[in-house]
Protein backbone atom coordinates (compact mmCIF):
# COMPACT_ATOMS: atom_id res chain seq x y z
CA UNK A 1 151.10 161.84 85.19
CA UNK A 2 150.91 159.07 82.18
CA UNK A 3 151.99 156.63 84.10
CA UNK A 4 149.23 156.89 86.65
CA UNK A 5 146.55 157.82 84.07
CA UNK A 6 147.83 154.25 81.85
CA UNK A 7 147.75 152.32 85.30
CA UNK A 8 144.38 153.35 86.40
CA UNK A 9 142.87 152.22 82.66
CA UNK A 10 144.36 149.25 82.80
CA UNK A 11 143.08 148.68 86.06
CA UNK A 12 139.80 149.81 84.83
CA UNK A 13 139.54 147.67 81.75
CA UNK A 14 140.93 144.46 83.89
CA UNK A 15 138.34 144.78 86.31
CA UNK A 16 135.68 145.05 83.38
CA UNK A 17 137.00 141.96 81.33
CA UNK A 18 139.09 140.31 83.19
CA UNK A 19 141.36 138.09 80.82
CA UNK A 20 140.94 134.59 83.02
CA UNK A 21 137.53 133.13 84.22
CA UNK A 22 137.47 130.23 86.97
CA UNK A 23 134.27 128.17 86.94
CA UNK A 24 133.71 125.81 90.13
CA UNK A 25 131.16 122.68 90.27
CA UNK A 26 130.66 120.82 93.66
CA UNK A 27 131.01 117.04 92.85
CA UNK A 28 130.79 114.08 94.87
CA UNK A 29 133.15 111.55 95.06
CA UNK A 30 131.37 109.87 92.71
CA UNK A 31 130.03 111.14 89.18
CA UNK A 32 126.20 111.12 90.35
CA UNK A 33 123.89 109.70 87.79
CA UNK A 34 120.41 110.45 89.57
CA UNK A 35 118.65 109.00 86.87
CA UNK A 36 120.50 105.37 86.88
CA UNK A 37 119.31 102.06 87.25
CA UNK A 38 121.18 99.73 89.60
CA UNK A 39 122.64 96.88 87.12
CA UNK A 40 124.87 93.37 87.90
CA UNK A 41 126.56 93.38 92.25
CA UNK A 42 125.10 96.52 92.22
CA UNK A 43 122.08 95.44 91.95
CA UNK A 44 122.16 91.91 93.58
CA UNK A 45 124.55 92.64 96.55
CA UNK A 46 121.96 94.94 98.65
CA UNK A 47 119.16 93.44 97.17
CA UNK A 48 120.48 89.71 98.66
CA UNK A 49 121.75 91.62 101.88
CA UNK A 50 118.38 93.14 101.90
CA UNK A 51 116.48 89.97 101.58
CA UNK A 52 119.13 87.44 103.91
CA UNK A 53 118.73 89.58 106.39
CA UNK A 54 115.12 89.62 106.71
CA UNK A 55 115.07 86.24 107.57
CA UNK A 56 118.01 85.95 110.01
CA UNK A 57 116.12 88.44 112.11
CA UNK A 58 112.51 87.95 111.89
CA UNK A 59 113.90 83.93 112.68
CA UNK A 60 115.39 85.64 115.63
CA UNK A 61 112.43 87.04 116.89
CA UNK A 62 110.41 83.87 115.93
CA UNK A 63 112.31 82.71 118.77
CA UNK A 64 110.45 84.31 121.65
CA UNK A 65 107.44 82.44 120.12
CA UNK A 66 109.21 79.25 121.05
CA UNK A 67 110.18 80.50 124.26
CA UNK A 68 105.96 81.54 124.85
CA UNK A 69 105.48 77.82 123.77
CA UNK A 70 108.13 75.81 125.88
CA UNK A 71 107.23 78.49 129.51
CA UNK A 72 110.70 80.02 129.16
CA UNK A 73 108.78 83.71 129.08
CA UNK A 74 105.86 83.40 131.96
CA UNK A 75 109.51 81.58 134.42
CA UNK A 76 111.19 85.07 133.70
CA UNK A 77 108.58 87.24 135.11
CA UNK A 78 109.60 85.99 138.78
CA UNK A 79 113.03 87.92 138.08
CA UNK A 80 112.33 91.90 139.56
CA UNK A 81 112.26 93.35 136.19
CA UNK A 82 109.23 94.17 134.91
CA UNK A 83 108.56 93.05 130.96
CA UNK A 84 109.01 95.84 129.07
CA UNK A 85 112.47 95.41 129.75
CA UNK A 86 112.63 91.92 129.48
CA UNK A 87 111.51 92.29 126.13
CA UNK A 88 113.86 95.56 125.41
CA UNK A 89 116.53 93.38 126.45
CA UNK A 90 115.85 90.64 124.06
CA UNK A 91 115.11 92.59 120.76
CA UNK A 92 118.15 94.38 121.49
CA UNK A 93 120.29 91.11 121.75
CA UNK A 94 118.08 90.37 118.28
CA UNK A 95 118.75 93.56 117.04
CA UNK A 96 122.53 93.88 117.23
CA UNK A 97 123.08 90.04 116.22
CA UNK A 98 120.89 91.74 112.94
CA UNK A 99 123.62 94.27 112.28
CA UNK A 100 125.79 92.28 112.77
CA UNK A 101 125.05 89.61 110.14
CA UNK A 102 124.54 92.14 107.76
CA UNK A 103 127.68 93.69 108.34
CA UNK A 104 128.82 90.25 107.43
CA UNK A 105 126.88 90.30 104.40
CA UNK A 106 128.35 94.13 103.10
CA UNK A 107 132.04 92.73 103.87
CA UNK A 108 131.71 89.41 102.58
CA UNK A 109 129.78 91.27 99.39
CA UNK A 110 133.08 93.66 99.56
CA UNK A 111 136.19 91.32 99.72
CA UNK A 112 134.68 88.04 98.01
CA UNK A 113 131.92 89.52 95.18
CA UNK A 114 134.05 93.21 94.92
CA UNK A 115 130.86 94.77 95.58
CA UNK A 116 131.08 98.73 95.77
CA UNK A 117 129.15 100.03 98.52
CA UNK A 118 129.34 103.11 97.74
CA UNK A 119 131.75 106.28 99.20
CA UNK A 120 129.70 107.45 101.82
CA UNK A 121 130.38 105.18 105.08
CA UNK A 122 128.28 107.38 107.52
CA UNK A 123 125.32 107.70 104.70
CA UNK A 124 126.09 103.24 104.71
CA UNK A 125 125.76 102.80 108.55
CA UNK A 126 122.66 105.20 108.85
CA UNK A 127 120.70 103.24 106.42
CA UNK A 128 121.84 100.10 108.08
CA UNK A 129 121.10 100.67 111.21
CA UNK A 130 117.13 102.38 110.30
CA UNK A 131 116.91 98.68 108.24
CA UNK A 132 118.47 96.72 110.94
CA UNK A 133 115.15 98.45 113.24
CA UNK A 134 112.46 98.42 110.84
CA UNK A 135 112.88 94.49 110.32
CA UNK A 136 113.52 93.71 113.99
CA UNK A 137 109.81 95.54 114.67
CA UNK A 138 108.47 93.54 111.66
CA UNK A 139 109.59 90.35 113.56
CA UNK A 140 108.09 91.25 116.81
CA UNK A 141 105.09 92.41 114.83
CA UNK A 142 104.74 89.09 114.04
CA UNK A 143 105.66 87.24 116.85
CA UNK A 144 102.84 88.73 117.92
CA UNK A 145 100.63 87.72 115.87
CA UNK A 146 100.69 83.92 115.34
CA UNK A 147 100.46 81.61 118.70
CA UNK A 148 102.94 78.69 117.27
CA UNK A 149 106.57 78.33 116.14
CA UNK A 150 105.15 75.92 113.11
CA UNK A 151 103.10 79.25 112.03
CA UNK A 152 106.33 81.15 112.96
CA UNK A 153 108.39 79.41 110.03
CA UNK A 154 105.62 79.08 107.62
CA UNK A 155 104.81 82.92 107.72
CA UNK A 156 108.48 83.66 107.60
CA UNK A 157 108.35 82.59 104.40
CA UNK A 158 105.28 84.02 103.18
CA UNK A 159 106.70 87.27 104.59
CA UNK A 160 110.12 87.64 103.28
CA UNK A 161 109.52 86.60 99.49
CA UNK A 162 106.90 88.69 98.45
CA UNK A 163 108.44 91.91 100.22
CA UNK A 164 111.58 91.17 98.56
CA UNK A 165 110.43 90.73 95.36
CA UNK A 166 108.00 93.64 95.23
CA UNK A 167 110.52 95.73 97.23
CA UNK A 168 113.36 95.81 94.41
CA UNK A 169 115.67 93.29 95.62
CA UNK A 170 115.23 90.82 93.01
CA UNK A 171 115.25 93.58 90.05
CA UNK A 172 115.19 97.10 90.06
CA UNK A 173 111.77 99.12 90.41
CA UNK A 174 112.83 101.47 88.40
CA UNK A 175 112.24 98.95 85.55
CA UNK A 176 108.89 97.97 86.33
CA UNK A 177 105.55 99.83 85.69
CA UNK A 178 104.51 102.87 87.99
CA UNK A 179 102.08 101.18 89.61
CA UNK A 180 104.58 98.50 90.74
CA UNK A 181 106.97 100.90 91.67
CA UNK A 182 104.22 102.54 93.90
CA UNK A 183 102.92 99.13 95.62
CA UNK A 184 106.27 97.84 96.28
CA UNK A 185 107.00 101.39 98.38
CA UNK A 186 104.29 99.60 100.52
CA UNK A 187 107.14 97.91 101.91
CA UNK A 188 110.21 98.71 103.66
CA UNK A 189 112.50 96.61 101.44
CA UNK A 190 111.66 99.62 98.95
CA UNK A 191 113.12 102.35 100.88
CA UNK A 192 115.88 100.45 101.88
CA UNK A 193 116.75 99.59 98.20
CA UNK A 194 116.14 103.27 97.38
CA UNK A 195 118.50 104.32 99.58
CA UNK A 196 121.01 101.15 99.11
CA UNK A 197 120.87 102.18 95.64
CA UNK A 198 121.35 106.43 95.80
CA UNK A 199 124.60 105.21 97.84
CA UNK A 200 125.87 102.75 95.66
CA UNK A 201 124.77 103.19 92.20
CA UNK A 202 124.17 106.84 91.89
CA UNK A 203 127.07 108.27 93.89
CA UNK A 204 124.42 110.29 96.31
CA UNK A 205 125.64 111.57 99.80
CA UNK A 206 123.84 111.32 103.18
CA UNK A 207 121.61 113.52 102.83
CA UNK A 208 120.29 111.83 99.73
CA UNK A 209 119.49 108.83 101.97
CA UNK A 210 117.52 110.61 105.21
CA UNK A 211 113.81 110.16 103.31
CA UNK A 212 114.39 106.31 103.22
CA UNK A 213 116.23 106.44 106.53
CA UNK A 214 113.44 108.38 108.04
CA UNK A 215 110.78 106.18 106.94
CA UNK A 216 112.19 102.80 107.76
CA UNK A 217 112.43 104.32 111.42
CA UNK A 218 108.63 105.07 110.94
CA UNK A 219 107.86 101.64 109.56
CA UNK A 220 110.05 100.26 112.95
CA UNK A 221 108.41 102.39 115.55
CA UNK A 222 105.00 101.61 114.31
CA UNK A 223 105.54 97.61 113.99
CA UNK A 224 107.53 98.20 117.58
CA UNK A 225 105.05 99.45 119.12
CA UNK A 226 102.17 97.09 117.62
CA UNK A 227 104.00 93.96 118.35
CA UNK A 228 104.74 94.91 121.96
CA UNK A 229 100.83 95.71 122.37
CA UNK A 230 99.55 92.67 120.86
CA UNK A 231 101.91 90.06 122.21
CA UNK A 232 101.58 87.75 125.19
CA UNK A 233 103.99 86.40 127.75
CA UNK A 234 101.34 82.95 127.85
C-alpha cells in the first residue's frame, strides 16, 4: 500500500542520515592538561611534603643508630625473637609514624594553604604509601651505613637537600634542561613529584600514577633489602 511503501523510505533514508548525531568524550574529573607544568601550592605543597618528610623519617631511622651506640639493640636479642623481626617491628613503627606525618602535611596543606590534591583519593594514598616505603628503606640504607649518630645527622642533611632539589621539589623539572630532568629521575623524590604532580596538576587518574608508584616500591625493596644486609646489631 502507500502507506507502507512511504514508511519503509522513511525508515530507509533515517537509518542512512539520521537527522541527530551524539558524540561522547570520556573526561576526568578534571580537564587533563598532560603537558602542564606544576605552578604556585601546586607546586610547593608536594614538593615541601615531599622534602619534610624525608627528614622526619630517615631521623626516625637514624634512631636505631643511637640505639646500636647506647646497647639498646645487642639487650634486645635476649628477648625469643629473632632480629629480622625485631627490626620489621621497628621500621614498621617508623614507617606508619611516616604516613602519618605526611598525612599531616596533605591536610594541613588542604585546610590551612587550600592546596588541591587532586580528585583521585585512591591514586593519593597509593603514591603515599610507595613514598612513605621508598624513604623508610633509604633511612635504613643508611643507618647502615655510618657507625655514629653525629654522622647520622650530618648525612641527613647531605641526603635530603640535594635529592630534593634535583628531584623537583624546589621547582619543576619540567623547566630545567633534559639532562637535569634525566639525573634528577636518579632519585626517588622524582617519581614521587611525577606522580604528585599527574594527580594534582594535570587531573590524571590512578593509573596515570602506577609507573612512579611502581618504581618507588623498587627503589624501597632494593634500599630494604641493602640496609638490612649491611647493618649491625654492635
Amino acid at each position: 500500500s502507500y502507506y507502507q511503501t512511504a514508511f519503509a523510505a522513511a525508515q530507509e533514508r533515517w537509518q542512512e542520515n539520521p537527522p541527530v548525531t551524539v558524540q561522547t568524550q570520556s573526561l576526568t574529573r578534571l580537564d587533563v592538561h598532560e603537558n602542564a607544568v606544576a605552578v604556585g601550592v601546586n607546586q610547593s605543597a608536594p614538593g615541601m611534603m615531599v622534602m619534610f618528610a624525608m627528614f622526619f623519617t630517615i631521623g626516625g631511622v637514624a634512631v636505631l643508630v643511637v640505639e646500636r651506640e647506647q646497647g639498646t639493640l645487642r639487650r634486645l636479642l635476649v628477648l625469643p625473637l629473632d632480629k629480622f623481626t625485631l627490626m620489621t617491628g621497628k621500621l614498621l613503627g617508623i614507617y606508619l609514624a611516616g604516613v602519618v606525618q605526611i598525612a599531616a602535611l596533605i591536610l594541613v596543606g588542604a585546610f590551612v594553604f587550600k592546596a588541591d590534591w587532586g580528585r583521585e583519593p585512591v591514586g593519593l594514598t597509593i603514591l603515599v604509601l610507595c613514598y612513605a616505603f621508598a624513604i623508610t628503606s633509604l633511612g635504613m640504607l643508611m643507618a647502615a651505613l655510618v657507625r655514629t649518630s653525629a654522622q647520622a645527622n650530618t648525612l641527613t642533611t647531605v641526603i635530603v637537600l640535594p635529592m630534593a632539589a634535583l628531584g623537583g621539589a624546589w621547582w619543576p623539572l619540567d623547566i630545567v634542561p633534559a639532562w637535569m630532568r634525566t639525573f634528577g629521575h636518579v632519585f626517588p623524590t622524582a617519581w614521587a613529584m611525577d606522580g604528585f604532580t599527574d594527580l594534582i596538576t594535570r587531573g590524571l587518574g590512578v593509573q596515570d600514577i602506577l609507573l612512579e608508584a611502581g618504581v618507588l616500591l623498587l627503589y624501597g625493596l632494593v634500599f630494604m633489602a641493602i640496609g638490612i644486609w649491611r647493618f649491625r646489631f654492635e
